[in-house]
C-alpha atoms as a PDB file:
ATOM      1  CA  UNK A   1      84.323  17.450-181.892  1.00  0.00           C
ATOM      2  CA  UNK A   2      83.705  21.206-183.368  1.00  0.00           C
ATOM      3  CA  UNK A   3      80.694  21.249-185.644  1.00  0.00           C
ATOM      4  CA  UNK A   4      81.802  22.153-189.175  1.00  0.00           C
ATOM      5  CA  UNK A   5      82.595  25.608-190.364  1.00  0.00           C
ATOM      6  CA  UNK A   6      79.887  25.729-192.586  1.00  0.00           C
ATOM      7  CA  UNK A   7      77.593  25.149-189.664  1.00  0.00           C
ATOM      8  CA  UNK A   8      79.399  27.415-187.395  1.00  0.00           C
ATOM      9  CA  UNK A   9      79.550  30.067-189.800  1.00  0.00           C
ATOM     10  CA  UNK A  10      75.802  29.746-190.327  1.00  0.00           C
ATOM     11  CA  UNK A  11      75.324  29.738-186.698  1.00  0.00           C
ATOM     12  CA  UNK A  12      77.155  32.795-186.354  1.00  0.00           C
ATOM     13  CA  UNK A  13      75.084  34.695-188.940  1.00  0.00           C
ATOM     14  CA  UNK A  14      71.942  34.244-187.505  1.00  0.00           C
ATOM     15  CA  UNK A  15      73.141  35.517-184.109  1.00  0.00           C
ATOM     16  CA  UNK A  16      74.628  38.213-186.179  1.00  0.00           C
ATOM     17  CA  UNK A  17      71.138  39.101-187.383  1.00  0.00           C
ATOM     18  CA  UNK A  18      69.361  38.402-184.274  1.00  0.00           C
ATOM     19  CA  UNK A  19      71.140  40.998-182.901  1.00  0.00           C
ATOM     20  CA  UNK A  20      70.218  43.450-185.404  1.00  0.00           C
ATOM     21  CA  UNK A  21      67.008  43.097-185.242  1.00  0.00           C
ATOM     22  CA  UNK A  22      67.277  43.463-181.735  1.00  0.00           C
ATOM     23  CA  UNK A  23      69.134  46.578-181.936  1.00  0.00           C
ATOM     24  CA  UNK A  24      67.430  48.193-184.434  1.00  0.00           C
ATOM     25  CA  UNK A  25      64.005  47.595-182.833  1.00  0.00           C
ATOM     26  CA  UNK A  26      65.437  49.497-179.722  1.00  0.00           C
ATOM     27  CA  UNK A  27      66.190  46.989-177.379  1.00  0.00           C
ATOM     28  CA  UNK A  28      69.217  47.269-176.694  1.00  0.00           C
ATOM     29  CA  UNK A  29      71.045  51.088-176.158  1.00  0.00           C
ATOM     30  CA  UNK A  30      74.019  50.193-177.941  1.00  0.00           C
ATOM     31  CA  UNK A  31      75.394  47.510-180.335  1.00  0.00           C
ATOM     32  CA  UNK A  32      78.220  46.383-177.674  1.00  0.00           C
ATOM     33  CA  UNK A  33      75.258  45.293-175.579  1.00  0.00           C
ATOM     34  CA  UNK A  34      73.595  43.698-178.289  1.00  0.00           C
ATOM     35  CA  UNK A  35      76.883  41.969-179.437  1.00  0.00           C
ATOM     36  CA  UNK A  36      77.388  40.556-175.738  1.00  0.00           C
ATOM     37  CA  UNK A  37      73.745  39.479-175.252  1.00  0.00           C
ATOM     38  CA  UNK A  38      74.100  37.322-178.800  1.00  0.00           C
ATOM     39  CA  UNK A  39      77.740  36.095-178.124  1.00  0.00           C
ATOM     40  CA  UNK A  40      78.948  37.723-181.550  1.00  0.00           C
ATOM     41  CA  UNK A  41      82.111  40.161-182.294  1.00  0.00           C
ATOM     42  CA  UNK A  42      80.927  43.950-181.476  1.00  0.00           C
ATOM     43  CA  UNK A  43      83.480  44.589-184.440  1.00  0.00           C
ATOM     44  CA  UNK A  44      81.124  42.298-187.309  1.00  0.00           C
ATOM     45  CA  UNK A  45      77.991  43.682-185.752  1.00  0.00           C
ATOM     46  CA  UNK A  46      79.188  47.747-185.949  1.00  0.00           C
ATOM     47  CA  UNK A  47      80.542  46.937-189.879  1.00  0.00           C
ATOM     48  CA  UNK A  48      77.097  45.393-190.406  1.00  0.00           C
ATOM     49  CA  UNK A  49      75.184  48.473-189.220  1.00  0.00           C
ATOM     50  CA  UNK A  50      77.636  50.642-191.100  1.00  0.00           C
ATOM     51  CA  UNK A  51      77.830  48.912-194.354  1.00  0.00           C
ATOM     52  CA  UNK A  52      81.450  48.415-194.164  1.00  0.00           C
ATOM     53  CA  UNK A  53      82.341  45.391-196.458  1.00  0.00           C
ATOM     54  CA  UNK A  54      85.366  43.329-194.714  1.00  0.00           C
END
């Protein structure tokens, strides 16, 4: 059984800021590598580092 959405969606946010930190702090040359290595969409990660609101 899938975990609830609230709990996925929390899931995913962390990962989503994970990654972030990860690619801010230069570890990672671009955000699609970032986004693979943390299993999160390389679309949400690139609005979150432009400031585009969905």
């Amino acid at each position: 059984m899938a975990p609830p959405k609230r709990v996925q969606s929390s899931r995913n946010e962390g990962k989503i800021i994970l990654a972030l930190r990860a690619f801010y702090s230069g570890q990672f040359q671009s955000a699609a590598e970032a986004a693979r290595t943390f299993h999160v969409s390389k679309t949400s990660l690139l609005r979150r580092i432009y400031g585009v609101n969905p």
